[in-house]
N, C-alpha and C. Protein backbone atom coordinates (compact mmCIF):
# COMPACT_ATOMS: atom_id res chain seq x y z
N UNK A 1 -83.29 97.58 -121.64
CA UNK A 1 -82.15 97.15 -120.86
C UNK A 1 -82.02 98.07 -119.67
N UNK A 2 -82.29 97.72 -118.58
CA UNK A 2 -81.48 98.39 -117.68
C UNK A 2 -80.39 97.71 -116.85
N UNK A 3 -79.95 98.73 -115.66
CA UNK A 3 -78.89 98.83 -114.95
C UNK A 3 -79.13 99.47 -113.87
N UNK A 4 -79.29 98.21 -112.56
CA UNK A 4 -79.49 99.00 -111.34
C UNK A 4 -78.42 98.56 -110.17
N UNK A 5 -78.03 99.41 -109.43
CA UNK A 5 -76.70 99.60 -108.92
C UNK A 5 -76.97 99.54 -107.48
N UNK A 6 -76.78 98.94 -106.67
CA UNK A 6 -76.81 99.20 -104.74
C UNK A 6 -76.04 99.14 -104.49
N UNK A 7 -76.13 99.89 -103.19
CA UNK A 7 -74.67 99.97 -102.30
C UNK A 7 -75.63 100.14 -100.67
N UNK A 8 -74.68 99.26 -100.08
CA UNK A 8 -75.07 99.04 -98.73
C UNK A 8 -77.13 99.03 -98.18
N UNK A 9 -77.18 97.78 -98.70
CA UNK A 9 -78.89 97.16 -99.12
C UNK A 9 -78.62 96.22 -98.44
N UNK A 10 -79.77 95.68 -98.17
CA UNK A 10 -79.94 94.28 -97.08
C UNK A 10 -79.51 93.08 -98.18
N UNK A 11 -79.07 91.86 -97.81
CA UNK A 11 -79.36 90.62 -99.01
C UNK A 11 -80.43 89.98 -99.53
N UNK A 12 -81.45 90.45 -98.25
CA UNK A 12 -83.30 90.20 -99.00
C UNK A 12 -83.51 90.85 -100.22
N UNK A 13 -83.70 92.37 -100.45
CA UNK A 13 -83.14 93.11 -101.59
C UNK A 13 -82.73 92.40 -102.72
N UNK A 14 -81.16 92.24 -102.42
CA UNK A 14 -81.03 91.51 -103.19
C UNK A 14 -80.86 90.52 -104.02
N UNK A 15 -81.93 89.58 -103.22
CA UNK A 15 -82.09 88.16 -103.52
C UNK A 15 -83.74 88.39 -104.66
N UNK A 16 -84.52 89.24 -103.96
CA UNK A 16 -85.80 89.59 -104.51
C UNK A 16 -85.67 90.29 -105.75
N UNK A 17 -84.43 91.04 -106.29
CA UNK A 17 -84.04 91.42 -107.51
C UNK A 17 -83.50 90.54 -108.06
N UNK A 18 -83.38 89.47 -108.15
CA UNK A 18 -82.75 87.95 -109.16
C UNK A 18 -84.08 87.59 -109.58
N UNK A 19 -85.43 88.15 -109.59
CA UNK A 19 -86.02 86.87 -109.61
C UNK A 19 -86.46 87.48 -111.12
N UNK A 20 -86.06 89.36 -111.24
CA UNK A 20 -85.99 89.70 -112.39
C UNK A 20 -85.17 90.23 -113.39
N UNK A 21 -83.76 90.34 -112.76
CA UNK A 21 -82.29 90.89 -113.03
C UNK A 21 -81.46 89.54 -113.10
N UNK A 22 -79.86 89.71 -113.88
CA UNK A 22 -79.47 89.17 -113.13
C UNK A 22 -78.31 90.12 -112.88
N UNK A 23 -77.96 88.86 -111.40
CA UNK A 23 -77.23 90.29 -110.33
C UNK A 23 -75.27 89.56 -111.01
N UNK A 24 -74.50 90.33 -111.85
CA UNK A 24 -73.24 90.51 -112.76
C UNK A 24 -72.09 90.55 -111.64
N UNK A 25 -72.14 91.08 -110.62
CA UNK A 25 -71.37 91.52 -109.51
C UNK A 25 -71.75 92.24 -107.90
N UNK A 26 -71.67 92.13 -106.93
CA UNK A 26 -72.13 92.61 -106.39
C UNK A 26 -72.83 93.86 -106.08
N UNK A 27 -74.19 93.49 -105.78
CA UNK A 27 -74.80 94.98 -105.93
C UNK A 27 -75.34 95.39 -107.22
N UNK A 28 -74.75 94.83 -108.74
CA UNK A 28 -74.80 95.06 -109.62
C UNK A 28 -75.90 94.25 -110.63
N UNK A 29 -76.81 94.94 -111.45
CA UNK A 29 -78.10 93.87 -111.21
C UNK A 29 -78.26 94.47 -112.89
N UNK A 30 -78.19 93.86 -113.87
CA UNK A 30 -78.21 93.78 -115.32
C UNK A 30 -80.16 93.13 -116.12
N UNK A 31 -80.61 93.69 -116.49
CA UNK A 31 -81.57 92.91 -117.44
C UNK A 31 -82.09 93.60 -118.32
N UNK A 32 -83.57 92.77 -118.88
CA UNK A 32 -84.02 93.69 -119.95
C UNK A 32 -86.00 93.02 -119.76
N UNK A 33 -86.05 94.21 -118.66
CA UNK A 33 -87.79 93.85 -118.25
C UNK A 33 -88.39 94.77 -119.07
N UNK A 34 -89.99 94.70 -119.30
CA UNK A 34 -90.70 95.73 -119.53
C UNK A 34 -90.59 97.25 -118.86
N UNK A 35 -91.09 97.82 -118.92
CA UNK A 35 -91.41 99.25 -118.87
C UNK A 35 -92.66 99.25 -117.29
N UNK A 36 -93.48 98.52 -117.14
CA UNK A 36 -93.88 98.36 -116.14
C UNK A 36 -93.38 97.00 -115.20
N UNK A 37 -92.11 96.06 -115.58
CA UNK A 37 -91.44 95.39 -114.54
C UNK A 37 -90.75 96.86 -113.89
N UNK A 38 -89.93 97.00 -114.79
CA UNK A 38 -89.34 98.20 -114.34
C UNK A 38 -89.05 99.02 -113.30
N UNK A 39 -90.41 99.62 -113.31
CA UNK A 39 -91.21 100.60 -112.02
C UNK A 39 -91.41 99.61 -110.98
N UNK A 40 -91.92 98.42 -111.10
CA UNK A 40 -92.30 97.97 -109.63
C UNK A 40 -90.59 97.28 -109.22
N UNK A 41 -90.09 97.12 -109.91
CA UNK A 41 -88.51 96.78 -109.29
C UNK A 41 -87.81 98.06 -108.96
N UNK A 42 -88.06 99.78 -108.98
CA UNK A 42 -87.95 100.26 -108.30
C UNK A 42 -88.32 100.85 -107.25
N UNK A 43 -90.17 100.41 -107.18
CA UNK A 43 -91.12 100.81 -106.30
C UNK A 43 -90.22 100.04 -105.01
N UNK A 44 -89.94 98.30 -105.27
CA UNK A 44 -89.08 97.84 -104.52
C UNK A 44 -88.30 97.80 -103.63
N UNK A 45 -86.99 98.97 -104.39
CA UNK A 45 -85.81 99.36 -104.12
C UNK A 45 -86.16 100.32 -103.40
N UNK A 46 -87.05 100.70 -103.47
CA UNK A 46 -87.04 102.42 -102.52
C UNK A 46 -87.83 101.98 -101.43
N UNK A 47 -88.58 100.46 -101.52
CA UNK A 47 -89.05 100.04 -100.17
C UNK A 47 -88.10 99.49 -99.42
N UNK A 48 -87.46 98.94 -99.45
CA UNK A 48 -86.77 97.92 -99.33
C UNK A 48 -85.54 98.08 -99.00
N UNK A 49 -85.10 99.31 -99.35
CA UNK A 49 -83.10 99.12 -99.72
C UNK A 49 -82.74 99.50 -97.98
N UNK A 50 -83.44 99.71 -96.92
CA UNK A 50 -82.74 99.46 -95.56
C UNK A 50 -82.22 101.23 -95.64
N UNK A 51 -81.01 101.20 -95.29
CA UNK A 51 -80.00 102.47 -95.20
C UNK A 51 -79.32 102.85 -96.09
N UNK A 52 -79.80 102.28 -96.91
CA UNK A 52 -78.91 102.50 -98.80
C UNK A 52 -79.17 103.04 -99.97
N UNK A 53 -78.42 102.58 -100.71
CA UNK A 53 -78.61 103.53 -102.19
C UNK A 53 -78.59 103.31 -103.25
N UNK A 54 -79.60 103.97 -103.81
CA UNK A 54 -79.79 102.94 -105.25
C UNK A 54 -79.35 104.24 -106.69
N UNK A 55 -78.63 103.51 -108.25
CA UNK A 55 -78.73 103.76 -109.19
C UNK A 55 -79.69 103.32 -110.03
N UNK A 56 -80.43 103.72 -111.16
CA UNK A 56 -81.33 102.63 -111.85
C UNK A 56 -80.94 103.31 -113.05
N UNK A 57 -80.31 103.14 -114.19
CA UNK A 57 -80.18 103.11 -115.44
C UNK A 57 -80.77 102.65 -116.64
N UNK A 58 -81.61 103.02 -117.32
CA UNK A 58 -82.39 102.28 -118.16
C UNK A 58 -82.07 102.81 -119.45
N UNK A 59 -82.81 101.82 -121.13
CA UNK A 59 -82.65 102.43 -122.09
C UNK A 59 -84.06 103.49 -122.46
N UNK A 60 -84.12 104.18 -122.87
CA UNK A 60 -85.33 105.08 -123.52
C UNK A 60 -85.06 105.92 -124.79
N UNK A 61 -86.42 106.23 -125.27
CA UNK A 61 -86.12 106.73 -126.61
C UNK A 61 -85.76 108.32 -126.34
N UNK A 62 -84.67 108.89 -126.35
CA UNK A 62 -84.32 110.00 -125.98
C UNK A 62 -83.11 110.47 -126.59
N UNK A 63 -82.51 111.80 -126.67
CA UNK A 63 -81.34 112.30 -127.14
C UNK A 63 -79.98 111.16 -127.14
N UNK A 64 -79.80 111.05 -125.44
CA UNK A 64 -78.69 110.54 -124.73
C UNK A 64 -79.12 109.04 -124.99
N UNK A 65 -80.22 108.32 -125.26
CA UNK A 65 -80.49 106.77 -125.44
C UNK A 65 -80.79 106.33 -124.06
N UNK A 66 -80.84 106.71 -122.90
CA UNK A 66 -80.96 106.66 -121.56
C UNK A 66 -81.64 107.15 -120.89
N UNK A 67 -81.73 106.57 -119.47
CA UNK A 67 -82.12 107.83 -118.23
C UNK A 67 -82.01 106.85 -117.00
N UNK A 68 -81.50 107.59 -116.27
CA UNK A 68 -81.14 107.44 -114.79
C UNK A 68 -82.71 107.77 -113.86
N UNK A 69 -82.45 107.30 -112.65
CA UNK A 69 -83.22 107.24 -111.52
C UNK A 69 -82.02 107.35 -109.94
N UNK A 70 -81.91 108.61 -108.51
CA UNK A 70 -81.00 107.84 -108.14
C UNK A 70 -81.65 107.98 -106.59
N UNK A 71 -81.49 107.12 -106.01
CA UNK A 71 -82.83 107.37 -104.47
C UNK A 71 -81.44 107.29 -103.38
N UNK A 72 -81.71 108.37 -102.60
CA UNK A 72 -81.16 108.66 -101.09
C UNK A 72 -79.22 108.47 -101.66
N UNK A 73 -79.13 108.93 -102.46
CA UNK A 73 -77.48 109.54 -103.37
C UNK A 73 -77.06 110.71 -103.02
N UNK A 74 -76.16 110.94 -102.95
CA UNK A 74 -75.15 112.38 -102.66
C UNK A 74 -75.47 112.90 -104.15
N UNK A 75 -75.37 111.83 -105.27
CA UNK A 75 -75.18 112.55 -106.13
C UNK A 75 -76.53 112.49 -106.88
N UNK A 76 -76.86 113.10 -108.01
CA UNK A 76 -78.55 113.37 -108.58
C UNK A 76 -78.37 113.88 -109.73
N UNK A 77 -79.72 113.55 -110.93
CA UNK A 77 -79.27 114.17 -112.29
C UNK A 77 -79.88 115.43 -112.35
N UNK A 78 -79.56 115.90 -113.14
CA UNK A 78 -80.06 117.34 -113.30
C UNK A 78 -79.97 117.58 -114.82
N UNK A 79 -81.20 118.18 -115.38
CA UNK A 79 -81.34 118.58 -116.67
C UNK A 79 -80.40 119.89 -117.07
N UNK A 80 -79.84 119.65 -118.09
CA UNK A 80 -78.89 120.22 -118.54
C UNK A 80 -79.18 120.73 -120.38
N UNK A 81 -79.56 121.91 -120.43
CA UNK A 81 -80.28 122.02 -121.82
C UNK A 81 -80.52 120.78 -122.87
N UNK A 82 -81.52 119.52 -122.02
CA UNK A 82 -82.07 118.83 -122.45
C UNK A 82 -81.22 117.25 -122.24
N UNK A 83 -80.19 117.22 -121.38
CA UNK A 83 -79.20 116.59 -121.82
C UNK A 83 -78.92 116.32 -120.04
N UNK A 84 -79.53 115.27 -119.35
CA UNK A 84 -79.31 114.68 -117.98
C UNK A 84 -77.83 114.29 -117.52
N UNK A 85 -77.36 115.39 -116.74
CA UNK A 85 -75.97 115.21 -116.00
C UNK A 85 -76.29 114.56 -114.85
N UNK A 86 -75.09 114.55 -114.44
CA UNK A 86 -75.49 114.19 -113.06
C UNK A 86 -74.24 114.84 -112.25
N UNK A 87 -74.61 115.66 -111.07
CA UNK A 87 -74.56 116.57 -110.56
C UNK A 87 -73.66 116.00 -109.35
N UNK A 88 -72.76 116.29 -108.91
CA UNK A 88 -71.40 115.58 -107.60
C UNK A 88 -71.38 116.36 -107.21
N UNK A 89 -71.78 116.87 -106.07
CA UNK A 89 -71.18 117.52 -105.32
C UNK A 89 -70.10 117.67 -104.58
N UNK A 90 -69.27 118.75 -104.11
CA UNK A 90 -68.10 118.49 -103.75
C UNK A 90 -67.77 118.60 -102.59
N UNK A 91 -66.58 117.32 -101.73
CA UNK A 91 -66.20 117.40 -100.55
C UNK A 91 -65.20 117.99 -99.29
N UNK A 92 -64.66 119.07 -100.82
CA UNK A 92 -64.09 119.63 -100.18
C UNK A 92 -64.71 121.31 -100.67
N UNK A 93 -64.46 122.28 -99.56
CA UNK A 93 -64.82 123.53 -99.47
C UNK A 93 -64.51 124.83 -100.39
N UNK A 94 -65.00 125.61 -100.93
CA UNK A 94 -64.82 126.39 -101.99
C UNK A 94 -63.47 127.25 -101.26
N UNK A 95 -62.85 126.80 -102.42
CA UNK A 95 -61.19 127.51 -101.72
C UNK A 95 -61.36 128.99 -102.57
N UNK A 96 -61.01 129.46 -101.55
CA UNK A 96 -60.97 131.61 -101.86
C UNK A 96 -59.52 132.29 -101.73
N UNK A 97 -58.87 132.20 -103.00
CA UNK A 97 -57.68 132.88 -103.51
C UNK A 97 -57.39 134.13 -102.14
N UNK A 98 -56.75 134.27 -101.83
CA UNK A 98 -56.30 135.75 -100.51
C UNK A 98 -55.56 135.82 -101.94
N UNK A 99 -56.08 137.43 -101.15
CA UNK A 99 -55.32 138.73 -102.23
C UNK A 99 -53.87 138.86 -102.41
N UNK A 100 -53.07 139.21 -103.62
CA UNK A 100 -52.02 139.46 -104.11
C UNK A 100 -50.98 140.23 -102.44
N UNK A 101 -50.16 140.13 -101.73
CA UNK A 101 -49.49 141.03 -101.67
C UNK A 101 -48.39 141.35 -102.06
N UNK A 102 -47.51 142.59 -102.27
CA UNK A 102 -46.10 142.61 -102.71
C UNK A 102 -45.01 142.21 -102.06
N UNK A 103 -44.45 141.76 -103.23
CA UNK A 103 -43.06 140.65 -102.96
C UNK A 103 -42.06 141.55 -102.30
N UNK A 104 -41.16 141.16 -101.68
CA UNK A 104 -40.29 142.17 -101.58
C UNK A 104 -38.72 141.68 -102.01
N UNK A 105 -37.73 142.18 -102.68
CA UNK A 105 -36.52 141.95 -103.05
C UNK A 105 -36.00 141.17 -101.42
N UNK A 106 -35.32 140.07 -101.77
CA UNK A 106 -34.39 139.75 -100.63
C UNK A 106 -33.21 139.85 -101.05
N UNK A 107 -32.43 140.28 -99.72
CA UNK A 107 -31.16 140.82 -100.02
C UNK A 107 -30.73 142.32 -99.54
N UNK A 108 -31.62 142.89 -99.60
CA UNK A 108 -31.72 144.47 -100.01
C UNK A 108 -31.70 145.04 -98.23
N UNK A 109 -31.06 146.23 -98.28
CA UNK A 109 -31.13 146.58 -97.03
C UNK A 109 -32.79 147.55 -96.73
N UNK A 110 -33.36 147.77 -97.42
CA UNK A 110 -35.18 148.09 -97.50
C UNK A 110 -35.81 147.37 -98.08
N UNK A 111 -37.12 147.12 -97.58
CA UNK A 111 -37.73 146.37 -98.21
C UNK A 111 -38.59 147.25 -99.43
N UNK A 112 -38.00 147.18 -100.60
CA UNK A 112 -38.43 147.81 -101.72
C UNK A 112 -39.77 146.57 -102.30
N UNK A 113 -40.53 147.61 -102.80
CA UNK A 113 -41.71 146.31 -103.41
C UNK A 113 -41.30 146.53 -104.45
N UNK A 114 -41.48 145.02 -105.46
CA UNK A 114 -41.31 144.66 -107.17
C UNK A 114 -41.82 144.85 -107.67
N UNK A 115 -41.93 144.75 -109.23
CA UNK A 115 -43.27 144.22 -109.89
C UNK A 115 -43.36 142.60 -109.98
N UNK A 116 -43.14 141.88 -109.63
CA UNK A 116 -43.51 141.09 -109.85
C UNK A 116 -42.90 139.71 -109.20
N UNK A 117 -43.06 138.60 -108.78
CA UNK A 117 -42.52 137.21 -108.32
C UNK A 117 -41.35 137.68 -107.63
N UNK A 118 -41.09 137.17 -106.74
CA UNK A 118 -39.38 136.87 -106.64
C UNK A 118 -39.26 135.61 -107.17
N UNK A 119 -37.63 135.22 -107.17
CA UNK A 119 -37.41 134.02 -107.15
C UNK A 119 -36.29 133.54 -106.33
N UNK A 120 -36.25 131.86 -106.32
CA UNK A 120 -35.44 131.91 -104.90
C UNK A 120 -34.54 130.78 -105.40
N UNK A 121 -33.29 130.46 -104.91
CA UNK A 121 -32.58 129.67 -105.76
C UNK A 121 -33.08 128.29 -104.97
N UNK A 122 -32.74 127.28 -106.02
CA UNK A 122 -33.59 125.40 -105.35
C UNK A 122 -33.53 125.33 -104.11
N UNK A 123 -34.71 125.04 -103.11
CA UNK A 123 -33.87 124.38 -102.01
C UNK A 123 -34.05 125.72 -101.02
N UNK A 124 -34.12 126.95 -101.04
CA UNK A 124 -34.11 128.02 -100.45
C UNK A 124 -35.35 127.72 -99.70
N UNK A 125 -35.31 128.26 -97.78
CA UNK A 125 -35.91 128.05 -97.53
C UNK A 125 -37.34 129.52 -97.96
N UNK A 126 -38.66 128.40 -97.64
CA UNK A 126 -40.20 129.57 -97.77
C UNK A 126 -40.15 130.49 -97.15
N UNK A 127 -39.79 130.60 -96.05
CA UNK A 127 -40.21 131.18 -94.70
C UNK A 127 -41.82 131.67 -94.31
N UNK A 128 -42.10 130.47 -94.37
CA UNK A 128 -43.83 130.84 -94.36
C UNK A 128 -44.67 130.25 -95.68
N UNK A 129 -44.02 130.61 -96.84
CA UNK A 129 -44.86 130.60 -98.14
C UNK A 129 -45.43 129.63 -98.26
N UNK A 130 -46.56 129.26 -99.08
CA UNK A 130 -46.57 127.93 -99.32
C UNK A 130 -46.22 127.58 -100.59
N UNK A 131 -45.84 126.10 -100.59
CA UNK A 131 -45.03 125.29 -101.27
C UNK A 131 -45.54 125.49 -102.93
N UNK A 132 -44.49 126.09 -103.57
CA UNK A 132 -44.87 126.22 -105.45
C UNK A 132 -43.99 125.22 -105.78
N UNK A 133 -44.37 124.97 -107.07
CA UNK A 133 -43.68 123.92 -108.01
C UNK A 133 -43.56 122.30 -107.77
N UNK A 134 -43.09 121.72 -108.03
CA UNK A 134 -43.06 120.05 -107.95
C UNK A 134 -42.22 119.76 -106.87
N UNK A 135 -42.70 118.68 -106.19
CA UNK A 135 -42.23 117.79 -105.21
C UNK A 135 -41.43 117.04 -105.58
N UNK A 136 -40.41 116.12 -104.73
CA UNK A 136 -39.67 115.23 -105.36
C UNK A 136 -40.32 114.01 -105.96
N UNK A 137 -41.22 113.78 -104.72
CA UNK A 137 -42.31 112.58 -105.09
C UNK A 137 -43.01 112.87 -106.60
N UNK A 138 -43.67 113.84 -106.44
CA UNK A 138 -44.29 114.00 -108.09
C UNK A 138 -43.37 114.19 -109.22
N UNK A 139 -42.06 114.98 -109.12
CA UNK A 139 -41.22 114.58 -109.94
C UNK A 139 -40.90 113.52 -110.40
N UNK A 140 -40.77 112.64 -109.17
CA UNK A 140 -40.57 111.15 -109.83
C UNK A 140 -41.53 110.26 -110.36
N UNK A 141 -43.20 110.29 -109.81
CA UNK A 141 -44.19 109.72 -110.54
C UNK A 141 -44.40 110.72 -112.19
N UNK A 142 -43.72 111.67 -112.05
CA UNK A 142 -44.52 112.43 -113.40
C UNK A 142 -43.27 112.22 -114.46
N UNK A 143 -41.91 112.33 -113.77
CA UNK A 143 -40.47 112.29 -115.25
C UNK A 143 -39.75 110.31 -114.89
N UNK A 144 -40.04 110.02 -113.79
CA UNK A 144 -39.33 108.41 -113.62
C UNK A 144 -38.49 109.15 -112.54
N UNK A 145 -37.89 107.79 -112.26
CA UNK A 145 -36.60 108.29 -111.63
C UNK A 145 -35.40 108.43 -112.57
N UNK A 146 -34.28 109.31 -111.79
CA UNK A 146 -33.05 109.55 -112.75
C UNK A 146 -32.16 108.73 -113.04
């Protein structure tokens, strides 16, 4: 059984994969060929797919019961003590914690450092900080409204 997946492929493509799949949803191409249909329906795909991108999912005799194939993808499998992940990379940038500095008491006629947090009563403005704790919006998707 496999499972082969396109995204943004010509419709020649995928008219020439019906003749051994069938195509379930767009892009989405379901069957159960040999072991050498197989390969030449991805020899195919990697001729063929234009500016696009292919998944190929198949069954095999293996741990996981599977194995993937993924051509010109962001994302790719990677062996994982024997055990094929598949690997996403991410689109946003490795965020880097800035260092602790000390709080200082407000109120106070010096600025004495704490051990630890201030706190500020609801509603108090940051002056700068950035924003801790829940939003109104997420309050209301996460408790309902009141």
């Amino acid at each position: 059984m496999i499972t082969l997946v396109l995204a943004d492929c010509p419709a020649g493509l995928r008219g020439l994969l019906t003749r051994w799949l069938t195509e379930i949803s767009p892009g989405v191409f379901v069957g159960d060929p040999s072991a050498r249909i197989r390969e030449l329906v991805w020899e195919e795909v990697q001729t063929y797919r234009g500016r696009g991108r292919a998944v190929l999912a198949y069954s095999t005799d293996t741990e996981q019961g599977f194995a993937f194939a993924t051509h010109e993808h962001r994302w790719h499998p990677v062996d994982h003590e024997g055990l094929t992940l598949i690997h996403r990379p991410s689109d946003r940038p490795h965020r880097t914690v800035p260092p602790r500095t000390p709080a200082t008491r407000p109120g106070t006629d010096h600025d004495s450092v704490t051990d630890g947090p201030t706190t500020r009563p609801a509603g108090a403005p940051t002056d700068g900080d950035p924003a801790t704790g829940w939003s109104k919006a997420a309050k209301r998707r996460r408790f309902g409204p009141r």
